[in-house]
PDB file of N, CA and C in Angstrom:
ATOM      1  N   UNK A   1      46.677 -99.688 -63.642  1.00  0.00           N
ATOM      2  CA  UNK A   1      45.998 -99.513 -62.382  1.00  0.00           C
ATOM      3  C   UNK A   1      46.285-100.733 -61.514  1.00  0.00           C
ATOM      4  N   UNK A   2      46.645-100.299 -60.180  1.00  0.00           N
ATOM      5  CA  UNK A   2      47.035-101.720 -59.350  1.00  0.00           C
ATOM      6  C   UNK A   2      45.970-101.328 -58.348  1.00  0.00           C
ATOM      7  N   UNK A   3      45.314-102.980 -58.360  1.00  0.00           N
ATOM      8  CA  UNK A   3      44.484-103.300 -57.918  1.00  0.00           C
ATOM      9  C   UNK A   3      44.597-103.969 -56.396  1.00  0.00           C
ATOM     10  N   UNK A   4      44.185-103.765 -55.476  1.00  0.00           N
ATOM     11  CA  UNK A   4      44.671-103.765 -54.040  1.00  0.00           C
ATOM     12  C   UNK A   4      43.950-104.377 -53.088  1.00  0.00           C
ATOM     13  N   UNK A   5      43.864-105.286 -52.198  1.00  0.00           N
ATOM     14  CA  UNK A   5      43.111-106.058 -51.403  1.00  0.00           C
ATOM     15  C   UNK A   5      43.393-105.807 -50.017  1.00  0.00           C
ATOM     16  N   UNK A   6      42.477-106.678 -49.213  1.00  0.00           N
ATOM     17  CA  UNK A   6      43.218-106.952 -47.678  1.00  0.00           C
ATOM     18  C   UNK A   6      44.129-107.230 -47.575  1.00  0.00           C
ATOM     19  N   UNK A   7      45.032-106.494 -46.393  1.00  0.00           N
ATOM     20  CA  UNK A   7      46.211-107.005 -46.387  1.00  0.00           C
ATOM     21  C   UNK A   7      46.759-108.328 -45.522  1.00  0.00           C
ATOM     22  N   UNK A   8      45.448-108.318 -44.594  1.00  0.00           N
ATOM     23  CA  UNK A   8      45.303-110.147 -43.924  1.00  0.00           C
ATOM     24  C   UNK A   8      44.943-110.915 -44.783  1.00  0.00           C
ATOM     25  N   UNK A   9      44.965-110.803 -46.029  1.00  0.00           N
ATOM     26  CA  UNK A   9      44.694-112.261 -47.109  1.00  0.00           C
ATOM     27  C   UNK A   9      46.124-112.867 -47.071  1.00  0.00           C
ATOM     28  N   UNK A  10      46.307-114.064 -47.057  1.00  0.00           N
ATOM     29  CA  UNK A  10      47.705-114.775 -46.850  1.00  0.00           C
ATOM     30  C   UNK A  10      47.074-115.755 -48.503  1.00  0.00           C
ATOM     31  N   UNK A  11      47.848-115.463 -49.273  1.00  0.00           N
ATOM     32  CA  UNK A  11      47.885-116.500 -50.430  1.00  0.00           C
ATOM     33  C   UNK A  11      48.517-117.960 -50.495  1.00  0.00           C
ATOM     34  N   UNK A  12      48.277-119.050 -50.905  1.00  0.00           N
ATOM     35  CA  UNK A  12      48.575-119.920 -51.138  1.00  0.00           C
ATOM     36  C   UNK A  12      48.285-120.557 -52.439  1.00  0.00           C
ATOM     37  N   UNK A  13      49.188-120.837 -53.422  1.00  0.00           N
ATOM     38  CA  UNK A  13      48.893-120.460 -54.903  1.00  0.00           C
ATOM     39  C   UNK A  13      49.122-122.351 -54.917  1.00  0.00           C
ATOM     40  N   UNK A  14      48.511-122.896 -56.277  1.00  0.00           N
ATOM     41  CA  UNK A  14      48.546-124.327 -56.389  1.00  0.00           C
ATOM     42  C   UNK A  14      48.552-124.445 -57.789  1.00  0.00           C
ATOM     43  N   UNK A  15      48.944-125.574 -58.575  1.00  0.00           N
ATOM     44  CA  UNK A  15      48.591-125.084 -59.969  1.00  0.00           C
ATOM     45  C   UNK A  15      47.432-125.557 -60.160  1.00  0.00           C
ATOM     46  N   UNK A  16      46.571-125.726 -59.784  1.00  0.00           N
ATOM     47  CA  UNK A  16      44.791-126.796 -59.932  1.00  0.00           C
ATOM     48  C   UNK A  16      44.404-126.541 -58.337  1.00  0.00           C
ATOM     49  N   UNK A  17      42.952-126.004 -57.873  1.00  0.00           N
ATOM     50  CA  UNK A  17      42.297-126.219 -57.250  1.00  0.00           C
ATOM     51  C   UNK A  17      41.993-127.555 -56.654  1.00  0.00           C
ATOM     52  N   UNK A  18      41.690-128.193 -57.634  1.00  0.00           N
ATOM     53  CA  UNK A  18      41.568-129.569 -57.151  1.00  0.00           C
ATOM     54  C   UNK A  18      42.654-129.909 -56.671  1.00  0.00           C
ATOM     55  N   UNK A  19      43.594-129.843 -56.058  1.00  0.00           N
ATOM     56  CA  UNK A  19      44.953-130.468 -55.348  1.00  0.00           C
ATOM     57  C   UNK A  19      44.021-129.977 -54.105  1.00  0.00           C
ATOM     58  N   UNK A  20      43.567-129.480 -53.483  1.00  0.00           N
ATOM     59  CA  UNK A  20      43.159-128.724 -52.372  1.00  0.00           C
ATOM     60  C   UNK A  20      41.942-129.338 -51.433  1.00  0.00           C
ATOM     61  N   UNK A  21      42.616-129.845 -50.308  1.00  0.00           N
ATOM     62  CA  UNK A  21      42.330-130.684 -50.399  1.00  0.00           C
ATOM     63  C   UNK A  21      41.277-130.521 -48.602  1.00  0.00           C
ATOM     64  N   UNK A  22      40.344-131.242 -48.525  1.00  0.00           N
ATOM     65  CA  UNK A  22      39.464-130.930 -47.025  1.00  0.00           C
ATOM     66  C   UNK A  22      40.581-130.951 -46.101  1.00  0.00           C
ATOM     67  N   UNK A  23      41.533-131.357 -46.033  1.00  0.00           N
ATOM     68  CA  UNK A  23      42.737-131.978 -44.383  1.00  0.00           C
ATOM     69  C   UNK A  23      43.011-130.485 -44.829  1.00  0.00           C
ATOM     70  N   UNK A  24      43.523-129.385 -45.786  1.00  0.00           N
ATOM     71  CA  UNK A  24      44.440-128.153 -46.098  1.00  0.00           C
ATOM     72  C   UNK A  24      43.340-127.080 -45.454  1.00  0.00           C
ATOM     73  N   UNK A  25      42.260-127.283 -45.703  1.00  0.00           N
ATOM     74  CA  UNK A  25      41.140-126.052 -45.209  1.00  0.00           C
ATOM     75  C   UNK A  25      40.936-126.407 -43.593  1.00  0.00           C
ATOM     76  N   UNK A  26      41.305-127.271 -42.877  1.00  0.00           N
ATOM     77  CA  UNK A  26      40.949-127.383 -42.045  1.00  0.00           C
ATOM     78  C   UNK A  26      42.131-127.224 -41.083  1.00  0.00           C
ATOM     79  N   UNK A  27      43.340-127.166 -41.866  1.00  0.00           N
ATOM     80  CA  UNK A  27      44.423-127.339 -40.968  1.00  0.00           C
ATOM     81  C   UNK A  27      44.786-125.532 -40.965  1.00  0.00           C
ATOM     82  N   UNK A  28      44.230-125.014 -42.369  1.00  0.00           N
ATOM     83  CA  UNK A  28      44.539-123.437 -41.841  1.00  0.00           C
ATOM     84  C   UNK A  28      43.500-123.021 -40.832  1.00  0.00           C
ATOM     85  N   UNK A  29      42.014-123.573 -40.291  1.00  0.00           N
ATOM     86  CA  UNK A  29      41.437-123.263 -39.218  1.00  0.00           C
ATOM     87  C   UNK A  29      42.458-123.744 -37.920  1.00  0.00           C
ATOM     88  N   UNK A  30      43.067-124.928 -38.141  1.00  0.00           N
ATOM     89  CA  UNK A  30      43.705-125.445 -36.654  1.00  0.00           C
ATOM     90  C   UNK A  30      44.703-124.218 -36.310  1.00  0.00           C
ATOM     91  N   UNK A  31      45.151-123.555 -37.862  1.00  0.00           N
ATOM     92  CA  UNK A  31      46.462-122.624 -37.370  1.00  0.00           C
ATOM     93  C   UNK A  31      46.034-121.367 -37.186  1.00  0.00           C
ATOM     94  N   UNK A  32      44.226-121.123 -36.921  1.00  0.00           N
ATOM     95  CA  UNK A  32      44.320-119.779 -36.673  1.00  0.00           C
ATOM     96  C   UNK A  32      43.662-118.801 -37.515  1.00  0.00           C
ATOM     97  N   UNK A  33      43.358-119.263 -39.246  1.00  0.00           N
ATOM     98  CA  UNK A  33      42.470-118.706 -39.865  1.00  0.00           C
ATOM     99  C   UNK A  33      41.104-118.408 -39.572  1.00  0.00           C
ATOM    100  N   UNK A  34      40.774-117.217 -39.657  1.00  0.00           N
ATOM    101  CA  UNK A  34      39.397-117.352 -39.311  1.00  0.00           C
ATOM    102  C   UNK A  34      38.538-117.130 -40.676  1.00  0.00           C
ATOM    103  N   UNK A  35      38.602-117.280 -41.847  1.00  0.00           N
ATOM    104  CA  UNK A  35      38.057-118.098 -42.795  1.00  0.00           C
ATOM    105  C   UNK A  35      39.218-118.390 -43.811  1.00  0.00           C
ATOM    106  N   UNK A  36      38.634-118.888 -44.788  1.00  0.00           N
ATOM    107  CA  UNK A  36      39.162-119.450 -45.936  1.00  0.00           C
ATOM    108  C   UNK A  36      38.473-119.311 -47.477  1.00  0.00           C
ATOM    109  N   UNK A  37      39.477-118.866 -48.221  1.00  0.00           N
ATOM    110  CA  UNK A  37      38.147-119.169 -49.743  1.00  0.00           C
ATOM    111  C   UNK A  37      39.387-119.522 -50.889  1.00  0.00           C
ATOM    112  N   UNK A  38      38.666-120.276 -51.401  1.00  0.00           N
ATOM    113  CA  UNK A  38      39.447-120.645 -52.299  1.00  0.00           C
ATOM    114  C   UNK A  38      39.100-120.083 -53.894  1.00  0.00           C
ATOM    115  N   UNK A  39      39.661-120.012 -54.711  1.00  0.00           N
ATOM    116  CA  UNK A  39      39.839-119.011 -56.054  1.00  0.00           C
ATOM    117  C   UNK A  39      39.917-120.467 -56.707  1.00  0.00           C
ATOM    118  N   UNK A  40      38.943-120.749 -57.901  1.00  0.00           N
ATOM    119  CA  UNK A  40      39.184-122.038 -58.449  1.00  0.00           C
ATOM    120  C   UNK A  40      38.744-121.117 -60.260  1.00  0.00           C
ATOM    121  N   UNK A  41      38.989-121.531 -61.088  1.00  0.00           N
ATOM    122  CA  UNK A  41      39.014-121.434 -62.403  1.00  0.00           C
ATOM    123  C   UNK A  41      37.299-121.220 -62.996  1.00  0.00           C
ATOM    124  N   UNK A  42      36.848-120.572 -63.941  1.00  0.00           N
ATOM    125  CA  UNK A  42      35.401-120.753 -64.002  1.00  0.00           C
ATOM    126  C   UNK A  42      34.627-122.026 -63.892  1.00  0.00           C
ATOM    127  N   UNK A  43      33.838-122.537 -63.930  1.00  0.00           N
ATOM    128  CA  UNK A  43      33.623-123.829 -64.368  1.00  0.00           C
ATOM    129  C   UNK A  43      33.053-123.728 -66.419  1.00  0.00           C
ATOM    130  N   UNK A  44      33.900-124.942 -66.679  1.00  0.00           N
ATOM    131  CA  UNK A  44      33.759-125.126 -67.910  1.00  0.00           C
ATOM    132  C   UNK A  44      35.098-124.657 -68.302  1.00  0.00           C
ATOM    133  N   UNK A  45      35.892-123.709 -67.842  1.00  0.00           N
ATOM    134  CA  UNK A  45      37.246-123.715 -68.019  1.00  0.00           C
ATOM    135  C   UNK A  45      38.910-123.999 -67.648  1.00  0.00           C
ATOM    136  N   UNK A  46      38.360-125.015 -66.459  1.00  0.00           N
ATOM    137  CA  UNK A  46      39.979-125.529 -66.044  1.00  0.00           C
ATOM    138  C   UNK A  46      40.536-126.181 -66.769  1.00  0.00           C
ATOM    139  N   UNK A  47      41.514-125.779 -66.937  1.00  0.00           N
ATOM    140  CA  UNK A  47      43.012-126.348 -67.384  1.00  0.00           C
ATOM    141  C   UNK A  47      42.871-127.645 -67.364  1.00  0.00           C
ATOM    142  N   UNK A  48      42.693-128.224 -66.140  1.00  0.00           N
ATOM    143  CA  UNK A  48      43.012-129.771 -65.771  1.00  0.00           C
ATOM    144  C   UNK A  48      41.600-130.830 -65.712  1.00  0.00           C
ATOM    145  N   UNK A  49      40.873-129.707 -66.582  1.00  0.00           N
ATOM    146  CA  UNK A  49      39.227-130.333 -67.030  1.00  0.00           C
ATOM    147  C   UNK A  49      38.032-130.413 -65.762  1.00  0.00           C
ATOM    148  N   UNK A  50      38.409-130.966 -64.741  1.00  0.00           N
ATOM    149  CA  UNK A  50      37.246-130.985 -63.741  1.00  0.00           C
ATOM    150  C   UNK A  50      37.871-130.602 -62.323  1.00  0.00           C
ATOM    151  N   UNK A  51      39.414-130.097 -62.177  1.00  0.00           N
ATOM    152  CA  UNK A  51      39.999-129.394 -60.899  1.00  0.00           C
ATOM    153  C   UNK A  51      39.031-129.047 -59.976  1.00  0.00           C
ATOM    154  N   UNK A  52      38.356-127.652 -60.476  1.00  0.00           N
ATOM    155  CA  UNK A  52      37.494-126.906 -59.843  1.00  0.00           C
ATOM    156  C   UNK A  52      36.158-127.929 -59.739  1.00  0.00           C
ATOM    157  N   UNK A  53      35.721-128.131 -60.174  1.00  0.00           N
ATOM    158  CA  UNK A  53      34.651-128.980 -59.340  1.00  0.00           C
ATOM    159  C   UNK A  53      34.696-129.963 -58.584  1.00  0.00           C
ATOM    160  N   UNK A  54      36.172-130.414 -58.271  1.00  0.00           N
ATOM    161  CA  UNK A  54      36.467-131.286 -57.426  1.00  0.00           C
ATOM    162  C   UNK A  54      36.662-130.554 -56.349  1.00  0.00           C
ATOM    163  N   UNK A  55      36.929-129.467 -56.110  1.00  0.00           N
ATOM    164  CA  UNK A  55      37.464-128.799 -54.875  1.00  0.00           C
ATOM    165  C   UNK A  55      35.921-128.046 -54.602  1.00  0.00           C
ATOM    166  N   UNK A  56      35.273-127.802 -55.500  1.00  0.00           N
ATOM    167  CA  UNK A  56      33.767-128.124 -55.156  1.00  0.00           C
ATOM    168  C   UNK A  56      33.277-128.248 -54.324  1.00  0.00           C
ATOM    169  N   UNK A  57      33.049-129.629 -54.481  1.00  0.00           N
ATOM    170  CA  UNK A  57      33.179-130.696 -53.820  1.00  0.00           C
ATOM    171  C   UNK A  57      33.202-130.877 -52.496  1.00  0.00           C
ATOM    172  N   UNK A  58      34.454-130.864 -52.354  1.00  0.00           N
ATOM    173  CA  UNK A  58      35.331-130.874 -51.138  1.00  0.00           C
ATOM    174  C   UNK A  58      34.863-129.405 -50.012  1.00  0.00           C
ATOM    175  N   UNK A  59      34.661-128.435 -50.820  1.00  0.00           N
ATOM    176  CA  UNK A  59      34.235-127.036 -50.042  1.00  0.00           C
ATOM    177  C   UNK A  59      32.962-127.591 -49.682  1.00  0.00           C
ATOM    178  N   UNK A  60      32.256-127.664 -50.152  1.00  0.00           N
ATOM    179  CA  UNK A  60      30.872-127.998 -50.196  1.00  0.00           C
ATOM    180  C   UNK A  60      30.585-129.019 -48.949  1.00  0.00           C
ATOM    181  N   UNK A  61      31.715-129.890 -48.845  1.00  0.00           N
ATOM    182  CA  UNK A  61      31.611-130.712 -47.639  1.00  0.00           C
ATOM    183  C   UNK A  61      32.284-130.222 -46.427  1.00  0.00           C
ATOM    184  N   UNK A  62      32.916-129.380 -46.218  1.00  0.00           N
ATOM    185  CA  UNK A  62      34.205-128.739 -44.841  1.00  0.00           C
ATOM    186  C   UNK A  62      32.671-127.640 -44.824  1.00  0.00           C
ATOM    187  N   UNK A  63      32.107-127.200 -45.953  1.00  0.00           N
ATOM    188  CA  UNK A  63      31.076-126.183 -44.985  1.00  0.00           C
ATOM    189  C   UNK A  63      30.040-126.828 -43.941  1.00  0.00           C
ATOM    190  N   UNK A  64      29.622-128.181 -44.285  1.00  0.00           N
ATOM    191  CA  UNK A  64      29.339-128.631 -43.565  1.00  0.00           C
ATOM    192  C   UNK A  64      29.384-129.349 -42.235  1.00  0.00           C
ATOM    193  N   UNK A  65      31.254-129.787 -42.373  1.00  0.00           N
ATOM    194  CA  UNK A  65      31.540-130.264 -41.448  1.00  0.00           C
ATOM    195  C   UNK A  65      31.312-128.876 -40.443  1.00  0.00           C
ATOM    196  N   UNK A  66      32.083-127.386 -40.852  1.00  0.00           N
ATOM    197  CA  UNK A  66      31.761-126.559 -40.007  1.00  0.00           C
ATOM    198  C   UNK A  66      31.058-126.269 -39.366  1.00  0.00           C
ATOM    199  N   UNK A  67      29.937-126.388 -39.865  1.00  0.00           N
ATOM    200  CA  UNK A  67      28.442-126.516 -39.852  1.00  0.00           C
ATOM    201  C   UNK A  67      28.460-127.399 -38.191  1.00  0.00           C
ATOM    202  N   UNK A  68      28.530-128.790 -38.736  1.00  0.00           N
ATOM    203  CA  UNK A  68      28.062-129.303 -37.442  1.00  0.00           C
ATOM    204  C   UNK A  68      29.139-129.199 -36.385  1.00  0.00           C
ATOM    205  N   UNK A  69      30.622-128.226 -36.563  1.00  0.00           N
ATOM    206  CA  UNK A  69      31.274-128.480 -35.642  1.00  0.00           C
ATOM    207  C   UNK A  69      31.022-126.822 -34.713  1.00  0.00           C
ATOM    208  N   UNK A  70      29.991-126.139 -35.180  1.00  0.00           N
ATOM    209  CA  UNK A  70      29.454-125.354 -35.064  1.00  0.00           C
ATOM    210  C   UNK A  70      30.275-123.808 -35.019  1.00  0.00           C
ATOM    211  N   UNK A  71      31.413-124.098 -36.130  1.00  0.00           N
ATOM    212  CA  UNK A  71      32.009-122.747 -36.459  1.00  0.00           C
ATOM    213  C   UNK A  71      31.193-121.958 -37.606  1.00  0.00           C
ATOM    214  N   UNK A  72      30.260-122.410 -38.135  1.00  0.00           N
ATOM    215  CA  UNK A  72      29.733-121.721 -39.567  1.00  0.00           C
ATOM    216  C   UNK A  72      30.725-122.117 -40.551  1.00  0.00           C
ATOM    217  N   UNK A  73      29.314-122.260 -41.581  1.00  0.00           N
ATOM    218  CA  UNK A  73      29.713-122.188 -42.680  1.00  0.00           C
ATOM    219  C   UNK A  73      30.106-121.438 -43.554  1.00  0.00           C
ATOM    220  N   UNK A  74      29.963-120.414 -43.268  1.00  0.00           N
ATOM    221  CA  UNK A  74      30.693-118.916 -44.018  1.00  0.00           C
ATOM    222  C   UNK A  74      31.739-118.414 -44.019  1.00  0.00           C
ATOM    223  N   UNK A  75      32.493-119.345 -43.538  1.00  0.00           N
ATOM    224  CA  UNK A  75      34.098-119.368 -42.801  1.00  0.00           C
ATOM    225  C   UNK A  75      34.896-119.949 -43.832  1.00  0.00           C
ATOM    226  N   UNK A  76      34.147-120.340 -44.862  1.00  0.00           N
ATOM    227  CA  UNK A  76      34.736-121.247 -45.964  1.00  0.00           C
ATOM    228  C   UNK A  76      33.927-120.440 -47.282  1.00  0.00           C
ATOM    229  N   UNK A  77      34.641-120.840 -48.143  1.00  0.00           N
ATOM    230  CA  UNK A  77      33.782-120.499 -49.887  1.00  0.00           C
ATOM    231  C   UNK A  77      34.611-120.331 -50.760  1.00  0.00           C
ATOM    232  N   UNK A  78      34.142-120.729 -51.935  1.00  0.00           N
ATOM    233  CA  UNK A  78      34.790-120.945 -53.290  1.00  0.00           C
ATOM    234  C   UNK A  78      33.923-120.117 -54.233  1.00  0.00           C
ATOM    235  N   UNK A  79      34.997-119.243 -54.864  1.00  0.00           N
ATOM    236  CA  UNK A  79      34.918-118.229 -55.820  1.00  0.00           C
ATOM    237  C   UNK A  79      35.530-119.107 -57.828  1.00  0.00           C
ATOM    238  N   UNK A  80      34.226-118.599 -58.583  1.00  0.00           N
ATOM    239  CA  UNK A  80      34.899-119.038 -59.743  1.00  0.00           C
ATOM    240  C   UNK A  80      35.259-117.760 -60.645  1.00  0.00           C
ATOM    241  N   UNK A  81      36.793-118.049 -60.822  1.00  0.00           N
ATOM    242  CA  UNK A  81      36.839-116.540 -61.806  1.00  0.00           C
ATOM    243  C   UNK A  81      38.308-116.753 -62.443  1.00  0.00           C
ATOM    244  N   UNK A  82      38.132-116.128 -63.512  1.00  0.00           N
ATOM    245  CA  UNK A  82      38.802-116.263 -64.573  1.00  0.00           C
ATOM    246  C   UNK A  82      39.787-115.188 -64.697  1.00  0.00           C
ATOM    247  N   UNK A  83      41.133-115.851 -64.695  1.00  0.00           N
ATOM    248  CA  UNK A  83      42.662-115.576 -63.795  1.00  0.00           C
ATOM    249  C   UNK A  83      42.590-113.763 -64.382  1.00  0.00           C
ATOM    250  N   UNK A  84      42.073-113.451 -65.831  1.00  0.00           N
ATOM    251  CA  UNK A  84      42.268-111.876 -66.013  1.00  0.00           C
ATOM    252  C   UNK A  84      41.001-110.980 -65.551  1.00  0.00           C
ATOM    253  N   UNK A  85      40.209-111.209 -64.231  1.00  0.00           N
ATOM    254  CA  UNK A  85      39.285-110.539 -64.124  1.00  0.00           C
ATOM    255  C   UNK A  85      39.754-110.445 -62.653  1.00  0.00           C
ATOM    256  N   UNK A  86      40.808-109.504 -62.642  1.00  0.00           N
ATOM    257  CA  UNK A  86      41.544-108.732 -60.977  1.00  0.00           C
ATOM    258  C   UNK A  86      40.365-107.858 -60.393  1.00  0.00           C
ATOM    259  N   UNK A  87      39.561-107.172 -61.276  1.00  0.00           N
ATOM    260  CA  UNK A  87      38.660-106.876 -60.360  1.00  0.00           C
ATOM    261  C   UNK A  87      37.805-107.438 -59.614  1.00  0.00           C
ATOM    262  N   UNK A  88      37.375-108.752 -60.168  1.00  0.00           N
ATOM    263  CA  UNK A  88      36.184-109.507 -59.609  1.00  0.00           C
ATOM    264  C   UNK A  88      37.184-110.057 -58.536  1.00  0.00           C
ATOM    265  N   UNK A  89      38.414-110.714 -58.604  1.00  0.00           N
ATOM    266  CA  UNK A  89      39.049-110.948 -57.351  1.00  0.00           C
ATOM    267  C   UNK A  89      39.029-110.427 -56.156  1.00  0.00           C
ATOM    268  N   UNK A  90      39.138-108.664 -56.568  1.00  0.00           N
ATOM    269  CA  UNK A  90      39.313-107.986 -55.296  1.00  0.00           C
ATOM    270  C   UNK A  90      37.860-108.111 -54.654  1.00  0.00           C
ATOM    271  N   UNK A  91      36.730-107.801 -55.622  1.00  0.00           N
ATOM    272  CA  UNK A  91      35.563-107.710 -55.514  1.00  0.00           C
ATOM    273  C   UNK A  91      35.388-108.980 -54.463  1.00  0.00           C
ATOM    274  N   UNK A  92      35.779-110.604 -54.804  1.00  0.00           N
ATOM    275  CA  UNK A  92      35.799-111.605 -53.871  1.00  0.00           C
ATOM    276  C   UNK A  92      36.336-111.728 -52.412  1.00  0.00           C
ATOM    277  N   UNK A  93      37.310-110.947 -52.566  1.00  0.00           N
ATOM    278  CA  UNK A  93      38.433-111.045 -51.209  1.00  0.00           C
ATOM    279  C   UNK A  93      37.421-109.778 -50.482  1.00  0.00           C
ATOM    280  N   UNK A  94      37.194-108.698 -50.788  1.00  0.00           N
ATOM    281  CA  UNK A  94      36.429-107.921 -49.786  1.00  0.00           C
ATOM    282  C   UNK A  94      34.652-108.354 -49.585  1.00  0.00           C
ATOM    283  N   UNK A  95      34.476-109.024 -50.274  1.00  0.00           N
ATOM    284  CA  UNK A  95      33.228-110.150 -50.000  1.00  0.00           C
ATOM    285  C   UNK A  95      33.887-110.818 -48.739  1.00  0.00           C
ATOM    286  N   UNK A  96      34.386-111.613 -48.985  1.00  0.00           N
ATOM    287  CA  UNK A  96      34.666-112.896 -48.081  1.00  0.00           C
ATOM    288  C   UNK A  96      35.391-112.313 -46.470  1.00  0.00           C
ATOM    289  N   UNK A  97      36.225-111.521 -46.690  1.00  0.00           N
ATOM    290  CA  UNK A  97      36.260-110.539 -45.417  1.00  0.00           C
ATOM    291  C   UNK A  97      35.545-110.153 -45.135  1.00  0.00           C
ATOM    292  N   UNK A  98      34.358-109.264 -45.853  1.00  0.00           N
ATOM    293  CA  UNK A  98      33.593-108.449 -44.801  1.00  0.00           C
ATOM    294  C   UNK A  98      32.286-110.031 -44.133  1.00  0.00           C
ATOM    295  N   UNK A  99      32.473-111.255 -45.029  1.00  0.00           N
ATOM    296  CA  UNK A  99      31.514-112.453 -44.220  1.00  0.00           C
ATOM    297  C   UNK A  99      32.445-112.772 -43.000  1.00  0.00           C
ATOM    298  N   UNK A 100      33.597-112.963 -42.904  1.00  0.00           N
ATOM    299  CA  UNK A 100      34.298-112.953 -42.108  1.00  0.00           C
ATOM    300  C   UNK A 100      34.257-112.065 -40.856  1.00  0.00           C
ATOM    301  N   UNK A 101      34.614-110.617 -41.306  1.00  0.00           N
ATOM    302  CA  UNK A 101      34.316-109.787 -39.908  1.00  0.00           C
ATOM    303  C   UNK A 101      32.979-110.134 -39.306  1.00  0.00           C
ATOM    304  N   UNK A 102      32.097-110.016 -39.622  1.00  0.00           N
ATOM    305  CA  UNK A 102      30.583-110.214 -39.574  1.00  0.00           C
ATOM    306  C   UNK A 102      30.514-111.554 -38.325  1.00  0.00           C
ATOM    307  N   UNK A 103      31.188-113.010 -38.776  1.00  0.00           N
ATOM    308  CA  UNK A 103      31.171-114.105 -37.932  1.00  0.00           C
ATOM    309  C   UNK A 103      32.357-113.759 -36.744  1.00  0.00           C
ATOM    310  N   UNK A 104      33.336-112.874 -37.184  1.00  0.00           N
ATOM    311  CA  UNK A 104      34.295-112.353 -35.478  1.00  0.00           C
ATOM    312  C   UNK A 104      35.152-113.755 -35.806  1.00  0.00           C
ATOM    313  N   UNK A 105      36.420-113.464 -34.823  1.00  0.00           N
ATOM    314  CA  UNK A 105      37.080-114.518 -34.964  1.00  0.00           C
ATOM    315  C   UNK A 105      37.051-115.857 -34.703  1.00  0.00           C
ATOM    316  N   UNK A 106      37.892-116.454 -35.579  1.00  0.00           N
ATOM    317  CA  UNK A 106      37.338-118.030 -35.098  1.00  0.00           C
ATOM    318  C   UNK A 106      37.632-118.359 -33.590  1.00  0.00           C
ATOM    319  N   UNK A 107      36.569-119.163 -32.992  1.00  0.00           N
ATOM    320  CA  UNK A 107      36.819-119.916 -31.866  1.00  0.00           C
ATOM    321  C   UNK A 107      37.898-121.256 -31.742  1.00  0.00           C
ATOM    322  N   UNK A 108      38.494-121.543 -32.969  1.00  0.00           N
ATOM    323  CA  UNK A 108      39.432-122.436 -32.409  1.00  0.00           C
ATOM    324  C   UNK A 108      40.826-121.579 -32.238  1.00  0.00           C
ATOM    325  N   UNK A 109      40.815-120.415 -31.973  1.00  0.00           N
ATOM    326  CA  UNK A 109      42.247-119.559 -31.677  1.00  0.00           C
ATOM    327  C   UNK A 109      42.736-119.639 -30.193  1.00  0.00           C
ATOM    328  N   UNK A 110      43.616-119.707 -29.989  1.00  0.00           N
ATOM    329  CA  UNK A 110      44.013-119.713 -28.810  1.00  0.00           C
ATOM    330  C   UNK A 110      44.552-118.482 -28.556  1.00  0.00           C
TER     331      UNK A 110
END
């Protein structure tokens, strides 16, 4: 069974979450994204031991900057899931789109 998403999701694959970095989430808003979510490993199971909670982290703080730069914070979010559960993926990506449609496009688009 192939499992099928939005077709405006643009992927950007990394080998660790944690490489990912606040300047990368903010520079796909400069280019036009009107949100972002990032796919990080469960917690308690990354590869690279604390990846995902570093990018955490980092989400946890760009929602805020959004916050006060008054795009919302829902424009951003981090999903934990474990690389053989394609359904909960899709299940994430049509989450995070339909928070997306909901906020309309971003205001930094030209």
């Amino acid at each position: 069974m192939k499992l099928q998403y939005n077709p405006s999701v643009r992927m950007l694959r990394l080998p660790c979450t944690g490489r990912v970095d606040v300047l990368h989430v903010l520079k796909a808003f400069e280019l036009g994204a009107d949100g972002v979510m990032v796919v990080a490993c469960k917690k308690g199971e990354c590869a690279f031991e604390t990846g995902n909670l570093a990018a955490e982290r980092r989400i946890m703080f760009v929602k805020k900057l959004l916050n006060q730069l008054g795009l919302g914070s829902d424009r951003v979010n981090i999903y934990f899931l474990s690389s053989g559960e394609a359904d909960k993926f899709v299940a994430a990506v049509k989450d995070m789109v339909e928070k997306v449609k909901k906020l309309g496009p971003s205001p930094l688009k030209k």
